[in-house]
C-alpha atoms as a PDB file:
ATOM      1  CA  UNK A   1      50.049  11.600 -18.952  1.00  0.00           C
ATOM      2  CA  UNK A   2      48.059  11.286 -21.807  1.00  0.00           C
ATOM      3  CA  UNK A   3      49.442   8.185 -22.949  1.00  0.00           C
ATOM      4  CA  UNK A   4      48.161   6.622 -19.453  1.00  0.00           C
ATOM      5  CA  UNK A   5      44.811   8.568 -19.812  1.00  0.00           C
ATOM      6  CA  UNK A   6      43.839   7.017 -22.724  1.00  0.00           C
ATOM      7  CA  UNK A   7      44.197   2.844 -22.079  1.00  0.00           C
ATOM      8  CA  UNK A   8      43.020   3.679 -18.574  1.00  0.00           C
ATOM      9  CA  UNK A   9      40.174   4.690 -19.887  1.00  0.00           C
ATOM     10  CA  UNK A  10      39.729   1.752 -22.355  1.00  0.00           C
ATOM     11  CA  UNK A  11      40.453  -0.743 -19.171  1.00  0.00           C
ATOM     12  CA  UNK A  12      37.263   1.331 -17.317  1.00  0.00           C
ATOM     13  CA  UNK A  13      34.884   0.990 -20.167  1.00  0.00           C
ATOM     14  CA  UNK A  14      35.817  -2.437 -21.735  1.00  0.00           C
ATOM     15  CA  UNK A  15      34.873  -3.425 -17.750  1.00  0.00           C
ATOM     16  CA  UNK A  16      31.214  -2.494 -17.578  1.00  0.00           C
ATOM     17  CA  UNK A  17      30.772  -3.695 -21.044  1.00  0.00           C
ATOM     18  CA  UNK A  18      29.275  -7.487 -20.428  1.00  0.00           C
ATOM     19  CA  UNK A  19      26.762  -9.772 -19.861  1.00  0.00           C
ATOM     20  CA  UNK A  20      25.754  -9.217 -15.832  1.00  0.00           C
ATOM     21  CA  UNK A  21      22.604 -10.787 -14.397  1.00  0.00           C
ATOM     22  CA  UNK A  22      20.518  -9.143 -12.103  1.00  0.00           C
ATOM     23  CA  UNK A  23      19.272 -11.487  -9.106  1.00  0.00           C
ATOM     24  CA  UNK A  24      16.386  -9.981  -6.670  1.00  0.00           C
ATOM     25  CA  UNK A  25      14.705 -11.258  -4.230  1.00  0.00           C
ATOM     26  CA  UNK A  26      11.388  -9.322  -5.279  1.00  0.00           C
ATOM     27  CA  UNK A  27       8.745 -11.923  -7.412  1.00  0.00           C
ATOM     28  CA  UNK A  28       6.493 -10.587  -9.741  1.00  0.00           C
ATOM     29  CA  UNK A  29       3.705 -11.975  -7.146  1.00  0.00           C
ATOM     30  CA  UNK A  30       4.993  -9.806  -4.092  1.00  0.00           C
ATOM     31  CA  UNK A  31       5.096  -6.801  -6.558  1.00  0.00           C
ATOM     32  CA  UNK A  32       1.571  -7.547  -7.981  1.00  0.00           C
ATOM     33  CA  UNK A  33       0.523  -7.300  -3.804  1.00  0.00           C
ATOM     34  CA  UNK A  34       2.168  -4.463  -2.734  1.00  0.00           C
ATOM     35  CA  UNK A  35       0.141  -2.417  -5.515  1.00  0.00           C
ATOM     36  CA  UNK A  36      -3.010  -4.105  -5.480  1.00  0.00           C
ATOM     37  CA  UNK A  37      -4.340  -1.402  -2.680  1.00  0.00           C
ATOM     38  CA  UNK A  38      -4.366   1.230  -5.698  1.00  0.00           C
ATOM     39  CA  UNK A  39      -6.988  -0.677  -7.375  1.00  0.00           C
ATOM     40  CA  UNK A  40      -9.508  -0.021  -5.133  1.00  0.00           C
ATOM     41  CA  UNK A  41     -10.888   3.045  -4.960  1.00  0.00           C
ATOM     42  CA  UNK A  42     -12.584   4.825  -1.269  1.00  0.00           C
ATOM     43  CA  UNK A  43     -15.400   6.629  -1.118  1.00  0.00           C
ATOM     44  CA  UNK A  44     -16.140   8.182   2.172  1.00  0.00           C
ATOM     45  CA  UNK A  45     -18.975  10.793   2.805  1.00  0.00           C
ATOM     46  CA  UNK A  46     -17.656  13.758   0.100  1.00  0.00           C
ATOM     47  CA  UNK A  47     -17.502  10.337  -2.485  1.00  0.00           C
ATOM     48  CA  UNK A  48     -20.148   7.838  -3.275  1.00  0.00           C
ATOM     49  CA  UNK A  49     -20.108   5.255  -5.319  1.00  0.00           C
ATOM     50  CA  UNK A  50     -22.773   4.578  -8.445  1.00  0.00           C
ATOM     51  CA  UNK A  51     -25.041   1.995  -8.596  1.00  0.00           C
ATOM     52  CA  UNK A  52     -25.293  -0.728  -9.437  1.00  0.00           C
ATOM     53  CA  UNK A  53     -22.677  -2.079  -6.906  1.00  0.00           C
ATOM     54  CA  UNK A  54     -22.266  -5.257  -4.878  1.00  0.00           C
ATOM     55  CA  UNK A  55     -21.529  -5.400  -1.331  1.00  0.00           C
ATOM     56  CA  UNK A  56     -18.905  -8.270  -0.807  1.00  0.00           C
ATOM     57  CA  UNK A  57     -18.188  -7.344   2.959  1.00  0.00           C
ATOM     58  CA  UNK A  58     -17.224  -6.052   5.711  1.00  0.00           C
ATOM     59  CA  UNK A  59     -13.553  -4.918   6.539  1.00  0.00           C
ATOM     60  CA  UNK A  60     -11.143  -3.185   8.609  1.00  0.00           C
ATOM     61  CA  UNK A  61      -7.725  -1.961   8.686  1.00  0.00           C
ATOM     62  CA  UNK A  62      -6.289  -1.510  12.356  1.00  0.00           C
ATOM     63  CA  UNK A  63      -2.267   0.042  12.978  1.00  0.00           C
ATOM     64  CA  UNK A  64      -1.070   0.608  16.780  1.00  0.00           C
ATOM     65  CA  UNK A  65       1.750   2.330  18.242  1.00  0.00           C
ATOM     66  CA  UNK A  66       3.745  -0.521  20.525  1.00  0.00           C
ATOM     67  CA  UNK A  67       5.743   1.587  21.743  1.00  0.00           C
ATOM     68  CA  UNK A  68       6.027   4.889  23.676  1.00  0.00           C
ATOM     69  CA  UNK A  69       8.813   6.072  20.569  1.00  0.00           C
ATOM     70  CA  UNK A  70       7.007   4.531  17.999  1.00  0.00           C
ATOM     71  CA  UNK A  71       5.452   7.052  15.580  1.00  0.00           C
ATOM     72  CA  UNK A  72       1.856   7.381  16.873  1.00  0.00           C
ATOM     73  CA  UNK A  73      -1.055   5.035  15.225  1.00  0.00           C
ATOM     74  CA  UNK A  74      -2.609   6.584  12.123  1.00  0.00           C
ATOM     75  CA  UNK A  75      -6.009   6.826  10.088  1.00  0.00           C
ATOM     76  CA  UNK A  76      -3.930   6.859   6.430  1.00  0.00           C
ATOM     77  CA  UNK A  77      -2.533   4.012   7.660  1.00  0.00           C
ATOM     78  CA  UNK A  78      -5.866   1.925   8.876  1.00  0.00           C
ATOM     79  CA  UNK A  79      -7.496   3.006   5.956  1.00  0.00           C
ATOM     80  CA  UNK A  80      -4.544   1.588   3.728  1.00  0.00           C
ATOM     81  CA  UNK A  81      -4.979  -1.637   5.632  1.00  0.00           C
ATOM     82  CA  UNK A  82      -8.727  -1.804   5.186  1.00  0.00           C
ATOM     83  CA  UNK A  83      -7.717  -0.945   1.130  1.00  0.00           C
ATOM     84  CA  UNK A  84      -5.355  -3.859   0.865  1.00  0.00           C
ATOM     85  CA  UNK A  85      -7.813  -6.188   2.833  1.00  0.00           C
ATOM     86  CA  UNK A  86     -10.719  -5.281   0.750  1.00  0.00           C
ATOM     87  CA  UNK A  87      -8.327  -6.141  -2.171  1.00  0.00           C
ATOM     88  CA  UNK A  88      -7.738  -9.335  -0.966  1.00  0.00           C
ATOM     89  CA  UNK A  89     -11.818 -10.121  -1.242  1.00  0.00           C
ATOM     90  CA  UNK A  90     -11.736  -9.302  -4.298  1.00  0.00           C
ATOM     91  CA  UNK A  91     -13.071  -5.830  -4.344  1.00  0.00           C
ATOM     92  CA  UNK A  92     -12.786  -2.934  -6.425  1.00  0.00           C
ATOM     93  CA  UNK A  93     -14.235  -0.142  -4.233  1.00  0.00           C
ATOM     94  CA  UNK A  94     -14.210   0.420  -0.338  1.00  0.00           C
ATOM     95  CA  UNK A  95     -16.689   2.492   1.159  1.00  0.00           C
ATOM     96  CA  UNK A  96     -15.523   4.127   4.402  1.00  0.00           C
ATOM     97  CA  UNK A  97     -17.915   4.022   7.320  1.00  0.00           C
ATOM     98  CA  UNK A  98     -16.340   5.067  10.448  1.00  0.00           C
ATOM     99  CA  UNK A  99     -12.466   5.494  11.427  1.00  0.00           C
ATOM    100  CA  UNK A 100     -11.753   6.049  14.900  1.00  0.00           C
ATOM    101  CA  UNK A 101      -8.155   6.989  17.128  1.00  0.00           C
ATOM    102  CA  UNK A 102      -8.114   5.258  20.972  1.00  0.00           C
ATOM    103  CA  UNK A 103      -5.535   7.602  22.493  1.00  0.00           C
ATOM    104  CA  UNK A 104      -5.927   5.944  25.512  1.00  0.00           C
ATOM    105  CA  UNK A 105      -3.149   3.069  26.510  1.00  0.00           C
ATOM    106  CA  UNK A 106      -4.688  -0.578  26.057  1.00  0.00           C
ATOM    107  CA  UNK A 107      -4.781  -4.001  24.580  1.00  0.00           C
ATOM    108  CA  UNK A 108      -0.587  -3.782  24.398  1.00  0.00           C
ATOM    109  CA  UNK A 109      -0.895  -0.276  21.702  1.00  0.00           C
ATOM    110  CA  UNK A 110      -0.409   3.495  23.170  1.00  0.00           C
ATOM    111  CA  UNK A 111      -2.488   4.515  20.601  1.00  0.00           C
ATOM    112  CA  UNK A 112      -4.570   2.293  17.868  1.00  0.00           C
ATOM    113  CA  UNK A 113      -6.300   4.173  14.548  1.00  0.00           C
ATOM    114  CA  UNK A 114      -9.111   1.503  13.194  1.00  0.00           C
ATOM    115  CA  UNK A 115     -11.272   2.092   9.631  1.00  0.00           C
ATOM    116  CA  UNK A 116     -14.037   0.030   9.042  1.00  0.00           C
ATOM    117  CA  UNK A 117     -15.964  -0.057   5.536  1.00  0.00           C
ATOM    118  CA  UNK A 118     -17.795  -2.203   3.200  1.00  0.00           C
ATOM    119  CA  UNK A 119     -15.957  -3.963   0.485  1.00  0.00           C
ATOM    120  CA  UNK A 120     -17.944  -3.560  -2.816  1.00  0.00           C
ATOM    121  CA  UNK A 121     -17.729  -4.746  -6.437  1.00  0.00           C
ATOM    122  CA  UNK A 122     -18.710  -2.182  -9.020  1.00  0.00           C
ATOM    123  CA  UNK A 123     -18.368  -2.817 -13.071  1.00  0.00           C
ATOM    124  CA  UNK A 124     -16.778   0.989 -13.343  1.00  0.00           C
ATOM    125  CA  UNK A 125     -15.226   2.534 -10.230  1.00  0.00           C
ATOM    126  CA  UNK A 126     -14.443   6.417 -10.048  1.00  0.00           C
ATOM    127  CA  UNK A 127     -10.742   7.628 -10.088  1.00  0.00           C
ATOM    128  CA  UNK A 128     -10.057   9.624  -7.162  1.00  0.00           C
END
């Protein structure tokens, strides 16, 4: 049994041992998006940003339930969407002004959460 144990063993290891590549179909670039949305920081009523700042624009971030299974539309998730699209002006702050839940059925969503804030530029933002 032993005897067997042994080369067996060998066999396993010598296996993994190898050159392998690793292909993905995630780019650096897609990466580099998806985590973009923690460089900007919010700041809502409780958080305000310091001066000097400069007001790029206005955005918003909108989700909406489809469908009557669909997990129901949220304000974390508008807000995330107003993050990412403040991001993609350039921004390094967003300052929340309103977010709002429709419960009521229309324009094709059961329910629709929308945030809408100004994107800003600061030199030095906050953590939060």
């Amino acid at each position: 049994m032993n005897k067997l144990l042994i080369p067996a063993l060998v066999i396993l290891l010598s296996a993994c041992a190898g050159e392998y590549k690793f292909n993905s179909n995630l780019s650096g670039e897609a990466i580099d998006d998806y985590f973009k949305v923690s460089d900007v920081t919010v700041y809502d009523k409780s958080l305000s940003p310091k001066p000097p700042y400069e007001i790029i624009g206005l955005v918003e971030g909108e989700t909406c339930q489809e469908q009557a299974n669909d997990a129901p539309a949220a304000i974390s998730e508008a807000r995330t969407l107003a993050r990412r699209a403040a991001a993609d002006k350039g921004a390094n702050g967003l300052i929340i002004k309103k977010c709002l839940v429709f419960e009521e059925q229309g324009q094709g969503c059961f329910s629709r959460a929308v945030c809408v804030g100004q994107a800003i530029k600061s030199p030095e933002t906050e953590q939060e």
